[in-house]
Protein backbone atom coordinates (compact mmCIF):
# COMPACT_ATOMS: atom_id res chain seq x y z
CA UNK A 1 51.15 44.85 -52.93
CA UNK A 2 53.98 42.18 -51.73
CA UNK A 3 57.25 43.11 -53.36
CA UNK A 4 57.12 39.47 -55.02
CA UNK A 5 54.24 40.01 -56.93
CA UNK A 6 54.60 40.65 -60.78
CA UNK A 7 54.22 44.01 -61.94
CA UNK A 8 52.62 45.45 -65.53
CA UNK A 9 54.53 48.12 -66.91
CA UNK A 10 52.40 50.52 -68.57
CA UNK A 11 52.90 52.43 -71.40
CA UNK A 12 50.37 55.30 -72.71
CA UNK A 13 50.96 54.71 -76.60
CA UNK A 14 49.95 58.31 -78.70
CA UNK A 15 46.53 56.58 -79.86
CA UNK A 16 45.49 56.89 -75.95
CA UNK A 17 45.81 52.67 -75.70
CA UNK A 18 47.53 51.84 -72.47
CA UNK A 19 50.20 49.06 -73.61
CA UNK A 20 52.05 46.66 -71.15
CA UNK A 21 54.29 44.06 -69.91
CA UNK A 22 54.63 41.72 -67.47
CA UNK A 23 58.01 42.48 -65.47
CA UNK A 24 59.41 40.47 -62.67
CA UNK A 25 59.22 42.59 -58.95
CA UNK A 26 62.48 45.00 -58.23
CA UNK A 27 64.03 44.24 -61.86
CA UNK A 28 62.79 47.66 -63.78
CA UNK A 29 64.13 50.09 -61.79
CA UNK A 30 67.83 47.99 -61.25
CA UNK A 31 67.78 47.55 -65.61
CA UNK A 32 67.05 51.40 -65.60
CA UNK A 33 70.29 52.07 -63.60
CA UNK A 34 71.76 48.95 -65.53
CA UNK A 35 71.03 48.26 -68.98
CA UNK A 36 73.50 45.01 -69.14
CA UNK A 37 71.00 43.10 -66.82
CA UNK A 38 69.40 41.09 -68.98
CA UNK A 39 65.78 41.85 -70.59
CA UNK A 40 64.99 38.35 -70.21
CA UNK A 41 65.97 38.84 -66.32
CA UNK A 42 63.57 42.21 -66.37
CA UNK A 43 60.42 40.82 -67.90
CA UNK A 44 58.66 37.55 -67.38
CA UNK A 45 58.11 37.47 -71.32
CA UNK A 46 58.35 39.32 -74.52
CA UNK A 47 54.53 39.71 -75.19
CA UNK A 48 53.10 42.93 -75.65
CA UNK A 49 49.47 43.29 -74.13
CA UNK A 50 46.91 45.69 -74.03
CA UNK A 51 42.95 45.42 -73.54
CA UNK A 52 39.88 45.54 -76.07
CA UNK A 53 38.86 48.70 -74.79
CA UNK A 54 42.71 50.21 -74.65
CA UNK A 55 43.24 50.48 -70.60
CA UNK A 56 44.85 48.02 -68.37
CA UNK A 57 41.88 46.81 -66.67
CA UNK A 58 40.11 44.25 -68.33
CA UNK A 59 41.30 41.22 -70.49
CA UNK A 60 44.44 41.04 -71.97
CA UNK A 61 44.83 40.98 -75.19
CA UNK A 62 47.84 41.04 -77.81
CA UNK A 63 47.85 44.01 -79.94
CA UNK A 64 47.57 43.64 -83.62
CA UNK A 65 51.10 44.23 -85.58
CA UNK A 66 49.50 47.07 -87.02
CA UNK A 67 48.88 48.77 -83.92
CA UNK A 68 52.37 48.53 -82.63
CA UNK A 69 53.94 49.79 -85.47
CA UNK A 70 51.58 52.97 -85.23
CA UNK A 71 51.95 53.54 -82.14
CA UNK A 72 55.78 52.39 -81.62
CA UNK A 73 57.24 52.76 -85.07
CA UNK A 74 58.34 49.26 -85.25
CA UNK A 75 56.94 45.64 -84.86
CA UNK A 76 60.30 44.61 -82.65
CA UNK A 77 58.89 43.05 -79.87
CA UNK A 78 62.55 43.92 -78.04
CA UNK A 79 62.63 47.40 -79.34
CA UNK A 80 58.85 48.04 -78.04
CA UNK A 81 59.20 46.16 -74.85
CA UNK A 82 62.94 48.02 -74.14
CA UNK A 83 60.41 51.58 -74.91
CA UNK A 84 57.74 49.96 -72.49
CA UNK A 85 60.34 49.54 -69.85
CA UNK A 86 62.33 53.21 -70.19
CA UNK A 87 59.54 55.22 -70.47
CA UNK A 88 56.27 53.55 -68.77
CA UNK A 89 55.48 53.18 -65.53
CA UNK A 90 54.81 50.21 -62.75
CA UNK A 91 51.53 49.70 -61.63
CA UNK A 92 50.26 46.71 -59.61
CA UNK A 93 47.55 44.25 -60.85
């Protein structure tokens, strides 16, 4: 994968759903070593996305609020995508 392609960050949420973001190349790893980078800097947006049938393959979709609080304890979009970004992991599209 070119290092200027966008990345997902993926996050296995406790209800076995795959959750992720859309992150700009490089930026996760230098935010994880400095957390006063900007988020906005780190992630192309603040939407949360997952798929109908809970992996990242397949259509995105936006999880329902009640999902994310679940799964992340919160409906925060910052909180959840800061949790997304600490402890998930890159994978290419």
């Amino acid at each position: 994968m070119p290092s200027d392609q966008a990345v997902k960050v993926v996050y296995k949420g406790n209800d076995n759903n795959e959750y992720f973001v859309i992150a700009n190349p490089g930026m996760v790893s230098k935010w994880k070593k400095d957390k006063s980078i900007p988020m906005v800097d780190v992630v192309q947006n603040f939407n949360i996305h997952t798929t109908s049938n809970g992996s990242t393959t397949g259509e995105a979709i936006n999880p329902a609020s009640g999902a994310l609080k679940t799964v992340f304890n919160t409906t925060n979009e910052d909180e959840i995508v800061k949790k997304i970004l600490c402890e998930g992991h890159e994978k290419g599209f």
